[in-house]
Protein backbone atom coordinates (compact mmCIF):
# COMPACT_ATOMS: atom_id res chain seq x y z
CA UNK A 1 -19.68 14.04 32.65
CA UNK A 2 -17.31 16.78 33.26
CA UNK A 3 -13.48 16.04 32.41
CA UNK A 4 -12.40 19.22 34.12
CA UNK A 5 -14.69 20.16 36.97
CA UNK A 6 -16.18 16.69 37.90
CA UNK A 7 -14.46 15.18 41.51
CA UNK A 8 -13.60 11.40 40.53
CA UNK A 9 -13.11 8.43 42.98
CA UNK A 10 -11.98 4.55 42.15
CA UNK A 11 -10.16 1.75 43.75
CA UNK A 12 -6.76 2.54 43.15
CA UNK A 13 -5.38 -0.58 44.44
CA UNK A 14 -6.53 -4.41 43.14
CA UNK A 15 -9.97 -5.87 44.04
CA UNK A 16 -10.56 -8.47 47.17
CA UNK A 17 -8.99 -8.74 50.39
CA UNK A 18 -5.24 -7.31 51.54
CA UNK A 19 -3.65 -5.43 53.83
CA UNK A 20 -4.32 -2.24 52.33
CA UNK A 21 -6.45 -0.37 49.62
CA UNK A 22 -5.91 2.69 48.19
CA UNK A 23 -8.88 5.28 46.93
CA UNK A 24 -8.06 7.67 44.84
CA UNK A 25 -10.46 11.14 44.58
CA UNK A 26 -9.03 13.98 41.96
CA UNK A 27 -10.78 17.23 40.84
CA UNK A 28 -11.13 20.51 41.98
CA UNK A 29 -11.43 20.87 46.10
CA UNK A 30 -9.95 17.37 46.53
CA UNK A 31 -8.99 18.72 49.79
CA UNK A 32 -11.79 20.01 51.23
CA UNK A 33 -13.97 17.60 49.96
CA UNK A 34 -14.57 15.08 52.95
CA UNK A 35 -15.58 17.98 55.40
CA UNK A 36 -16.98 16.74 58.59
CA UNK A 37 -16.09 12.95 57.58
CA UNK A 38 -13.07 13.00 58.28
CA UNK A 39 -11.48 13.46 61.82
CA UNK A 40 -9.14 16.16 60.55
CA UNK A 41 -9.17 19.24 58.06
CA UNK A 42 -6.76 18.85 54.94
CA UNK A 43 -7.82 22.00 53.26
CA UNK A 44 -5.15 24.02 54.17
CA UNK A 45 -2.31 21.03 54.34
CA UNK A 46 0.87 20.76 52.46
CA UNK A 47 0.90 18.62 49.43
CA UNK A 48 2.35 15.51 49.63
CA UNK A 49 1.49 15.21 53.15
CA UNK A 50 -0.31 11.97 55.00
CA UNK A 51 -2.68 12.77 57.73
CA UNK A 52 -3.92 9.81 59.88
CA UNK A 53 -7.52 10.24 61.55
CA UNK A 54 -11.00 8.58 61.52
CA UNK A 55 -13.48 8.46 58.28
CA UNK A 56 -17.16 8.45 59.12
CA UNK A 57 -20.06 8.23 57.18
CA UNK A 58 -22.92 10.74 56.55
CA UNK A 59 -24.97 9.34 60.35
CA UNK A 60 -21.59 9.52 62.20
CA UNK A 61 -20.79 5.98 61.81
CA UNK A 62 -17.56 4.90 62.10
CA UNK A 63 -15.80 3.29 58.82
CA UNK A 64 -12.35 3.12 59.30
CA UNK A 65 -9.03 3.92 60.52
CA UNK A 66 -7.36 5.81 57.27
CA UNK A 67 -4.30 7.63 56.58
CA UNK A 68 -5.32 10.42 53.63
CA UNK A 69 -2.15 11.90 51.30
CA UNK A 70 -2.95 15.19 49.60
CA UNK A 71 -1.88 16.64 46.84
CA UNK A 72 -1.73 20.09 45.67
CA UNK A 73 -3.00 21.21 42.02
CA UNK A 74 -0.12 20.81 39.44
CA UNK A 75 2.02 18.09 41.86
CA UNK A 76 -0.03 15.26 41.52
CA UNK A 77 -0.89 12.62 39.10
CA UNK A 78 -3.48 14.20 37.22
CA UNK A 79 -2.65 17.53 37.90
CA UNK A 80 -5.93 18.48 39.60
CA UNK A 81 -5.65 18.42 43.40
CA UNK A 82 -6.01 15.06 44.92
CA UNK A 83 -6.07 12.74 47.93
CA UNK A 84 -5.57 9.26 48.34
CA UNK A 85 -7.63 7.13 50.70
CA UNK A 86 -5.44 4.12 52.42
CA UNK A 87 -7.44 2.33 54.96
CA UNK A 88 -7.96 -1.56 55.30
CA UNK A 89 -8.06 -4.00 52.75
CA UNK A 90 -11.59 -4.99 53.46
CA UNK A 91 -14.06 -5.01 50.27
CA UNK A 92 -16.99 -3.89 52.76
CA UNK A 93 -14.67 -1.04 54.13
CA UNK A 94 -13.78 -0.04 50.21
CA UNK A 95 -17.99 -0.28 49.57
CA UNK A 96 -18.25 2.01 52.76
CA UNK A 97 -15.74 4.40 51.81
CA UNK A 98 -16.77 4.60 47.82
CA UNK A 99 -20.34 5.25 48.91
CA UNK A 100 -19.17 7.73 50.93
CA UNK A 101 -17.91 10.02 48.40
CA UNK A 102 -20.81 9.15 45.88
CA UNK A 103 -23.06 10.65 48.39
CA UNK A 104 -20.78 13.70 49.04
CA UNK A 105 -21.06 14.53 45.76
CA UNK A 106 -18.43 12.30 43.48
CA UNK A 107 -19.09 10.12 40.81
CA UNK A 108 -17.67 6.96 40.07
CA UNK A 109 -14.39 7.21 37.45
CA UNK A 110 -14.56 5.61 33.76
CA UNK A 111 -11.66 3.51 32.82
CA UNK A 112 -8.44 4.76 32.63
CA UNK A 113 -9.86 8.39 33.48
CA UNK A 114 -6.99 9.26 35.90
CA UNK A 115 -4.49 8.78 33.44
CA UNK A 116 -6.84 10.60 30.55
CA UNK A 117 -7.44 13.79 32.84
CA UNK A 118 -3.07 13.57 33.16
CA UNK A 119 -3.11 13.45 29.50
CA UNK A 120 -5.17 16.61 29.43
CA UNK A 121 -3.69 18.76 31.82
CA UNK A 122 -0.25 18.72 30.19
CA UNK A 123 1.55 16.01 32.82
CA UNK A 124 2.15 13.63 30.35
CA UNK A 125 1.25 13.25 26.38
CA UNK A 126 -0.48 10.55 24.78
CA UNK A 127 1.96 8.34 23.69
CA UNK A 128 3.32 8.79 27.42
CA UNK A 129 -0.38 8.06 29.03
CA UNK A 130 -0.47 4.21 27.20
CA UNK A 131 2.84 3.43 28.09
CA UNK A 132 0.91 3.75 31.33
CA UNK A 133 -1.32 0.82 30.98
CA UNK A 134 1.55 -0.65 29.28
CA UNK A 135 3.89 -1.06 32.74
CA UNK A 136 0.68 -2.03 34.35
CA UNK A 137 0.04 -4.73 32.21
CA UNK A 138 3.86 -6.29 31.86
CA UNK A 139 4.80 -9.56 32.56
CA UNK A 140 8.25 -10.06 31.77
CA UNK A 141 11.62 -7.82 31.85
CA UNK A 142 11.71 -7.02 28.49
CA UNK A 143 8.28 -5.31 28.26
CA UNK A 144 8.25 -3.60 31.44
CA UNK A 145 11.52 -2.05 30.21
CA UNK A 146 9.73 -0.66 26.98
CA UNK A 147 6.93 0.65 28.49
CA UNK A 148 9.21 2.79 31.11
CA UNK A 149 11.31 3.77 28.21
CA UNK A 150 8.33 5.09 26.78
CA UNK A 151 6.70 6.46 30.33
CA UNK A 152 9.58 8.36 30.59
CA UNK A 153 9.67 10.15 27.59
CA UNK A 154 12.07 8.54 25.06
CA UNK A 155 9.63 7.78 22.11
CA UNK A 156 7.97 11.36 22.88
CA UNK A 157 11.39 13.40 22.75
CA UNK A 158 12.57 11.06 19.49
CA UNK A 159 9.17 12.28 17.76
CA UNK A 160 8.63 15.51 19.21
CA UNK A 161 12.49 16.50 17.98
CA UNK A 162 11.35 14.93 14.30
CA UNK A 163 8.34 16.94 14.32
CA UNK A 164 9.85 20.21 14.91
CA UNK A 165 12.47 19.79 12.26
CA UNK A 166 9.32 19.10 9.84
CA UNK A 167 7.33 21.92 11.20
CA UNK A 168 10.48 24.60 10.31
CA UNK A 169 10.38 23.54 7.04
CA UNK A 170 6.96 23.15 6.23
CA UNK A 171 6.91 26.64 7.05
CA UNK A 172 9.33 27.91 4.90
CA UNK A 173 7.54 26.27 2.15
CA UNK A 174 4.23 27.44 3.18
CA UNK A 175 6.20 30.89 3.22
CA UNK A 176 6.24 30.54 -0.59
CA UNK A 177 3.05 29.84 -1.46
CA UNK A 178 2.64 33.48 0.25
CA UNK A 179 4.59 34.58 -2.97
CA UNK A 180 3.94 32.51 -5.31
CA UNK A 181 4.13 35.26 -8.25
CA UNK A 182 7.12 36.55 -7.01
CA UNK A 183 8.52 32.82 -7.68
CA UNK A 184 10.77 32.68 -4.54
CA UNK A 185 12.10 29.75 -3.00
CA UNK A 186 12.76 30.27 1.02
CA UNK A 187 13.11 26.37 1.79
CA UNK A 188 16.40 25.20 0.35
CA UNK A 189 14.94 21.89 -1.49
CA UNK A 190 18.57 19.85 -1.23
CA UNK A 191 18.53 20.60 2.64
CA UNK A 192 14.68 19.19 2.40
CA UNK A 193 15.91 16.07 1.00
CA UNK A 194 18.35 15.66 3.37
CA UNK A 195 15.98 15.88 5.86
CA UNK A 196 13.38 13.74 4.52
CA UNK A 197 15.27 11.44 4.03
CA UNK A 198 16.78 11.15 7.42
CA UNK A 199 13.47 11.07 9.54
CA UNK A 200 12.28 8.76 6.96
CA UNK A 201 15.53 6.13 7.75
CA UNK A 202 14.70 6.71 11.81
CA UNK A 203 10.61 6.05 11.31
CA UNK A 204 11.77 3.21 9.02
CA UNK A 205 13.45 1.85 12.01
CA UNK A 206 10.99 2.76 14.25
CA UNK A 207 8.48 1.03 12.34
CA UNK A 208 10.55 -2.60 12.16
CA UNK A 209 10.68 -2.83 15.82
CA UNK A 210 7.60 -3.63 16.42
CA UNK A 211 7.71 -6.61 15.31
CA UNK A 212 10.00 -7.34 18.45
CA UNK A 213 8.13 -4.94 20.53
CA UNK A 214 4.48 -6.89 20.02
CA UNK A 215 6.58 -9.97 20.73
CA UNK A 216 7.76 -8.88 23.70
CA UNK A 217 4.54 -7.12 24.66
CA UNK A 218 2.28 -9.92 24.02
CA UNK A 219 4.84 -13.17 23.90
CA UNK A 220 5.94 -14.91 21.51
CA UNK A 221 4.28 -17.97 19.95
CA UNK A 222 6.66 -20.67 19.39
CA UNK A 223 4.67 -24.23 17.91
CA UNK A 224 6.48 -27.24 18.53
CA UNK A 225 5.68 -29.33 15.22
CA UNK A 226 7.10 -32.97 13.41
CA UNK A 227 6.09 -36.21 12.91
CA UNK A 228 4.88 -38.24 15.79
CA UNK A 229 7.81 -39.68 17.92
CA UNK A 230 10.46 -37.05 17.35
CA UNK A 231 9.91 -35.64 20.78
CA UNK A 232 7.84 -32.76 21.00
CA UNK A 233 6.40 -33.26 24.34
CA UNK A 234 9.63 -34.12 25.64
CA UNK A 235 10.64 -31.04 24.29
CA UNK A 236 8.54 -29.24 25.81
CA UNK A 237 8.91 -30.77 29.03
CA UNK A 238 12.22 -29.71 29.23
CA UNK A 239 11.95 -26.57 28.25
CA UNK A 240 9.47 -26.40 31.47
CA UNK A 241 11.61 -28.31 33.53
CA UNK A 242 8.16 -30.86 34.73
CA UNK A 243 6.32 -33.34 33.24
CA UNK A 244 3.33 -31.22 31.17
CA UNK A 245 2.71 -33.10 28.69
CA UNK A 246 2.78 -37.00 28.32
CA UNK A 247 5.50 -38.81 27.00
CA UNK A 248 5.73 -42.75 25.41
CA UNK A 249 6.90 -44.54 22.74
CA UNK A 250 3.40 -44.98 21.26
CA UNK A 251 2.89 -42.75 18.15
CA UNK A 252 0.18 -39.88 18.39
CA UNK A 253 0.01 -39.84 22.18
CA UNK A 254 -0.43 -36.53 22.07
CA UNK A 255 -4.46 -36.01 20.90
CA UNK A 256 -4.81 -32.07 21.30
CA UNK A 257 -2.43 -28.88 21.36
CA UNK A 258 -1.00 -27.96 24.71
CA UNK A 259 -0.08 -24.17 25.38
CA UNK A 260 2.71 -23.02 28.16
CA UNK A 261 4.98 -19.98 29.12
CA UNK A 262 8.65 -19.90 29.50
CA UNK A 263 10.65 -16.58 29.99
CA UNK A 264 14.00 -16.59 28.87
CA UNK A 265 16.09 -13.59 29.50
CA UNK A 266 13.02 -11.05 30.25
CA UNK A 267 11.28 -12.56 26.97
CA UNK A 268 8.14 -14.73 27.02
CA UNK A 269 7.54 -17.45 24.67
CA UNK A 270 4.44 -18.91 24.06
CA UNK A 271 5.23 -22.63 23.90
CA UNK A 272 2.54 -24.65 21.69
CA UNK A 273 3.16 -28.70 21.58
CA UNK A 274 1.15 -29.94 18.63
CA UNK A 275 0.19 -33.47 17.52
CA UNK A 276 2.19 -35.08 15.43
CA UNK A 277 1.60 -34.78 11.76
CA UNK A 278 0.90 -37.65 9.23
CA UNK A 279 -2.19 -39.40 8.05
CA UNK A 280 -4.58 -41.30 10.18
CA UNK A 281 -8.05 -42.24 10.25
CA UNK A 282 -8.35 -42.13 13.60
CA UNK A 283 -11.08 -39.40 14.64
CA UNK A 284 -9.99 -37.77 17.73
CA UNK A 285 -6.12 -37.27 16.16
CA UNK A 286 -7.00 -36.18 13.19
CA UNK A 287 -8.53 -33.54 15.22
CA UNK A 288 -5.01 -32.43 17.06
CA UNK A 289 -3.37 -32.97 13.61
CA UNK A 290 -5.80 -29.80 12.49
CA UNK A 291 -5.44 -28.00 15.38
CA UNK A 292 -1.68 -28.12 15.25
CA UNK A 293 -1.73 -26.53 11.50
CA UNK A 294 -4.21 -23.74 12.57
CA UNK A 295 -1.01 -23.53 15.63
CA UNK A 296 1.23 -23.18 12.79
CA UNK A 297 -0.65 -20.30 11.28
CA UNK A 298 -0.76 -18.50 14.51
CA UNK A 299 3.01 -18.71 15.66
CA UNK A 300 6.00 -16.43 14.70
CA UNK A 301 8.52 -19.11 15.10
CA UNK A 302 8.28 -23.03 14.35
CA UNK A 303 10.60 -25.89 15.27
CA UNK A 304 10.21 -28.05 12.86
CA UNK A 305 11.52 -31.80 14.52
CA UNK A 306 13.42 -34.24 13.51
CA UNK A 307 15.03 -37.93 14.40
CA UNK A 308 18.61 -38.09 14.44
CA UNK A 309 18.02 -41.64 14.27
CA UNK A 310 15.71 -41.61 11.42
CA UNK A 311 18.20 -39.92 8.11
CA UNK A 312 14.44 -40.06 6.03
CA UNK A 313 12.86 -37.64 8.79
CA UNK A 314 15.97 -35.02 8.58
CA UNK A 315 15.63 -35.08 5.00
CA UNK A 316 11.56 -35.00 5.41
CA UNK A 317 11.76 -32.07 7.81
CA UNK A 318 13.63 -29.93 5.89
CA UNK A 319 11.98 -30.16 3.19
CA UNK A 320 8.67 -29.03 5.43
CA UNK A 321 10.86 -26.05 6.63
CA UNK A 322 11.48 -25.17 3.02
CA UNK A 323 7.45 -25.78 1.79
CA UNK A 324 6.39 -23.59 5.18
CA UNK A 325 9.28 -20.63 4.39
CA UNK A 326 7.62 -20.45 0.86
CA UNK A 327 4.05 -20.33 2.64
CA UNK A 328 4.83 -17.99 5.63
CA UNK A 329 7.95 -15.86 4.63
CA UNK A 330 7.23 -13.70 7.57
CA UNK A 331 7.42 -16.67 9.96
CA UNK A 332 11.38 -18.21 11.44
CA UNK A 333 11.20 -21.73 10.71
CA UNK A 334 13.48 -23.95 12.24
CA UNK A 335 14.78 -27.15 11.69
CA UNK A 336 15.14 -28.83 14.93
CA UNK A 337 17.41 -32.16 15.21
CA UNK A 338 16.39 -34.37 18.52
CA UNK A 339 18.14 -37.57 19.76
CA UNK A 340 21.62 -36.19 18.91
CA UNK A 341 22.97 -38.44 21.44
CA UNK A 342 21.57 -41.68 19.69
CA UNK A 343 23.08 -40.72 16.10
CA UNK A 344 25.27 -43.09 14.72
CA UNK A 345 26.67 -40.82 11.98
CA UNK A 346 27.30 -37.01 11.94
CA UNK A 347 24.24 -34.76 11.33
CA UNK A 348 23.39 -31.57 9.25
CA UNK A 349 22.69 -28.78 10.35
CA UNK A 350 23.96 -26.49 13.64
CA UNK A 351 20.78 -26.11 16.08
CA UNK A 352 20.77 -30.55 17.34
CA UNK A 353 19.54 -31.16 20.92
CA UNK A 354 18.78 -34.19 22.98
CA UNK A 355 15.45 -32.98 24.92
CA UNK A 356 15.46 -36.37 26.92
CA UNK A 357 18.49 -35.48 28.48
CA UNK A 358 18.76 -31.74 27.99
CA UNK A 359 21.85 -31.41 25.84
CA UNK A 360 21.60 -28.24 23.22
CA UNK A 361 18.94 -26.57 25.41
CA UNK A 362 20.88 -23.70 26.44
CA UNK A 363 21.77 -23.11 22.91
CA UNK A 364 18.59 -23.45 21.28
CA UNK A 365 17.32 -20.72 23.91
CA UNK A 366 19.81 -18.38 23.23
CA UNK A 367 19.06 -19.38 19.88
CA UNK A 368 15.15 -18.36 20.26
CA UNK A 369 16.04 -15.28 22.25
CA UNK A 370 18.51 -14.34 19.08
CA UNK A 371 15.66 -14.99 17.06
CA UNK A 372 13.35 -12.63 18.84
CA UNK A 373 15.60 -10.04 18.87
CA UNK A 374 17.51 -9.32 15.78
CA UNK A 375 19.48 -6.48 15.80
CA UNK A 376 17.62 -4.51 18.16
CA UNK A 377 19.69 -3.05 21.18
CA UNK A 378 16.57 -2.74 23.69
CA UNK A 379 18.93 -0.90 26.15
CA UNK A 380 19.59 1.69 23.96
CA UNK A 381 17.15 2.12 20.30
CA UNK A 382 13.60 3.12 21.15
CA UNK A 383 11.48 -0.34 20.50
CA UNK A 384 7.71 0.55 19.39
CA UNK A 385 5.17 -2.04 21.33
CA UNK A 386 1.48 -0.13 20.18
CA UNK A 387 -0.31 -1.32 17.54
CA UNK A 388 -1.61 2.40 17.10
CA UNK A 389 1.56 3.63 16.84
CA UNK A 390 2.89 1.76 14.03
CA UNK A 391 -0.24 2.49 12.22
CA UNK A 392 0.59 6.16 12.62
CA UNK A 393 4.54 5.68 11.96
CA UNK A 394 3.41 3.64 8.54
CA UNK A 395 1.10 6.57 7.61
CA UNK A 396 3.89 9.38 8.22
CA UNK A 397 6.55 7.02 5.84
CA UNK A 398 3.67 7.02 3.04
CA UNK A 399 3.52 10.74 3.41
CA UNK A 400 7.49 11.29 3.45
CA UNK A 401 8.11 9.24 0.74
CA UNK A 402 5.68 11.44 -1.67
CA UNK A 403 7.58 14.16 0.11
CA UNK A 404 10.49 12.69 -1.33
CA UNK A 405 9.41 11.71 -4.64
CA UNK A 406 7.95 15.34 -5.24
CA UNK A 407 11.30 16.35 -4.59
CA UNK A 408 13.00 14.42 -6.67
CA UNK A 409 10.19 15.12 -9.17
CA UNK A 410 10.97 19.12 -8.83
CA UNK A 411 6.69 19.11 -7.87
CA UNK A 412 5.32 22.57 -7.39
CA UNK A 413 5.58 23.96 -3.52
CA UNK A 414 2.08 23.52 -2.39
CA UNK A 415 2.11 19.48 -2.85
CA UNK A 416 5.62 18.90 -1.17
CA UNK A 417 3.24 21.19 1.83
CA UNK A 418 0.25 19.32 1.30
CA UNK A 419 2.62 15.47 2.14
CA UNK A 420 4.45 17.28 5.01
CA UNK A 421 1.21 18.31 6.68
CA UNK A 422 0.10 15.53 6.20
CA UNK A 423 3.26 13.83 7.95
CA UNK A 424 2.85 16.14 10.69
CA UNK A 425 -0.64 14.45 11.40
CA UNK A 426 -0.23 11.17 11.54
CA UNK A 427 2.96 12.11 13.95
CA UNK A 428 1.20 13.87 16.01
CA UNK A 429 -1.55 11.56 17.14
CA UNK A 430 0.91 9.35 17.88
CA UNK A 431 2.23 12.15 20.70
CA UNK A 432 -1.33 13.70 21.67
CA UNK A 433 -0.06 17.12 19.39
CA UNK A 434 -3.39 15.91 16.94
CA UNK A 435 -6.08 13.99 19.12
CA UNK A 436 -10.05 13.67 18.69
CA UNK A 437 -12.65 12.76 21.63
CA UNK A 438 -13.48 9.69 19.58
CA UNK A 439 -9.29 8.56 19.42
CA UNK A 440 -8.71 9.35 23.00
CA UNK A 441 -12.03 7.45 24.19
CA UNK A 442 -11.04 4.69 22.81
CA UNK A 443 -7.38 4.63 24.41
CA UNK A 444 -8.10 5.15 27.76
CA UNK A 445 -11.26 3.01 27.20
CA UNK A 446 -8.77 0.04 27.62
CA UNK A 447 -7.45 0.73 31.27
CA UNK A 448 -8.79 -0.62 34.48
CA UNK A 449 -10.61 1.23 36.71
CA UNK A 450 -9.14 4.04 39.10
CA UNK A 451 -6.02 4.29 36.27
């Protein structure tokens, strides 16, 4: 395999039938490549033309009625010259036309190798390339907004600017271990400080939002918990607006966990009804009453349930929300207060609903959405949504802070150049400015086909 020479083909377009499928072939004489085939020459065409003709195969055989755009070297996609292949959405007529170009001398592309040859010939960097897959893979308005922010360059610029600023001093301190027996000093160590300690508060940042940007990416788990009776299924009912789960006055009619999505203002939240939890011998509930605290484990927010009718369950249920804060500090649990309308006395508390007839619900979702969001302004802050990334964004703030603390410390020159360097790195493969084979293979591993 040949990343820069090779001629790749894929299905650029979803597998099965539909109107239309797109094939994508990039590498060099893109153009050219389908000779004969083809009912027209695009060699010499303008890029970002479309040509309509016939495609034949290798005996003369008709295949399809196609229209081919071209692309020139440097103005498409990937940067190599390239043409696109739209014919009919038949999967015989995309076998035809694959095998085609396999037998004209293309190969097959790996995953995500569109976007990976992109990477490599400058039209994009790496942080830039995921955010790729990323907008491919979004289901809800949130996350497709983070993963254009970051398409388009936001993240990139942010770092790239950051970097720079490191890079100029880093310099100036290498600079003196040039002359170190002259004992000179060309980076001004208070200005260093300043600067540390500036990229350090914006990668601090940085690093907190993803916490809302894995929520958003991925949804956000939200388990449905109490005692049995207090509603949950009618909760989640009307949080779905249908009948999901089964609701009756009979206590531990729910048996097993049930999982749905709701999206609330571009968010989507993972709702999990449990079983309700007490004691029983019975076998088959006792097995929902486990599954339900495995749920717990699992979800980043938990509405904890209680009867307004019932003053022992308030009092029971908080004091669950105050035993699971101590067990999961990183975890929002909520005391929940259901049957508001049945209360006969006033209730505790400010988040009380009635889920059988839906009063509270449109402040217990801004409520969630609140939750999910802190003080994040996803219109305007840079949100980061890659696991790899905040990896690399908690490596830099380890390296900054010795920065910081050699500083302080008055530490000889060639440490405080040893931590930046190394704070360079780990910034760097966040951007594509550091990569390995082994790093990048495993990125673009995780895209689909003809991507």
């Amino acid at each position: 395999m040949n990343l820069k020479t090779d001629l790749i083909c894929a299905l650029a377009t979803g597998n099965g039938i539909g109107a239309i499928s797109i094939i994508r072939v990039s590498g060099p004489g893109a153009k050219s490549f389908l000779g004969t085939s083809f009912s027209k020459k695009l060699g010499h065409q303008a890029s970002h033309s479309l040509h309509f003709g016939l495609l034949k195969n290798l005996e003369g055989a008709l295949i399809d009625e196609v229209l081919i755009s071209v692309f020139d070297e440097n103005k498409s996609f990937t940067g190599e010259e390239s043409i696109e292949i739209s014919c009919h959405g038949s999967p015989f007529i995309q076998q035809q036309i694959l095998a085609l170009l396999c037998s004209l001398g293309c190969r097959l592309a790996g995953p995500g190798e569109f976007t990976q040859r992109a990477f490599l010939n400058g039209k994009m960097d790496l942080s830039q390339a995921e955010a790729v897959a990323d907008l491919i893979a979004s289901q809800s308005k949130q996350a497709h907004l983070i993963a254009l922010q970051q398409l388009r360059g936001n993240f990139s610029n942010e770092l790239h600017s950051l970097r720079e600023e490191l890079i100029h001093f880093a310099s100036l301190v290498e600079l003196e271990l040039d002359f170190s027996e002259e004992d000179v000093e060309f980076a001004d160590r208070s200005q260093l400080k300043t600067l540390v300690a500036n990229v350090l508060r914006i990668l601090q940042r940085l690093a907190q939002s993803f916490a809302l940007g894995n929520a958003l990416k991925t949804g956000v788990p939200v388990a449905i918990v109490g005692a049995p009776n207090t509603g949950k299924s009618t909760l989640l009912n009307q949080f779905l607006g249908e009948e999901r789960a089964i609701v009756s006055s009979i206590a531990g009619t729910t048996r097993d966990v049930i999982e749905e999505t709701l999206n609330i203002d571009g968010i989507i939240f993972r709702l999990i009804d449990t079983a309700g939890i007490r004691e029983t011998s019975e076998q088959i509930e006792a097995m929902g009453i486990a599954r339900s605290k495995e749920k717990i484990e699992l979800a980043s927010i938990v509405l904890c349930l209680a009867d307004a009718q019932n003053p022992d369950s308030i009092t029971e249920v908080q004091e669950w929300q105050k035993s699971l804060q101590v067990q999961y500090p990183d975890k929002h649990i909520i005391t929940l207060i259901n049957k508001a309308d049945l209360a006969e006395a006033a209730l505790p508390g400010d988040l009380k609903i009635s889920a059988k007839l839906g009063s509270g619900m449109a402040e217990l979702k801004t409520f969630l959405v609140s939750l999910v969001m802190g003080d994040f302004d996803i219109q305007n802050e840079t949100i980061v949504a890659s696991a790899r990334h905040f990896e690399a964004l908690k490596n830099t703030i380890d390296a900054l802070e010795k920065t910081s603390f050699s500083l302080e410390d008055s530490t000889s020159a060639d440490f405080i150049a040893m931590d930046i360097r190394q704070a360079m790195y780990h910034l760097g493969t966040i951007t594509g400015d550091i990569s390995t084979d082994d790093l990048l293979g495993n990125i673009f591993s995780k895209f689909c086909i003809g991507k």
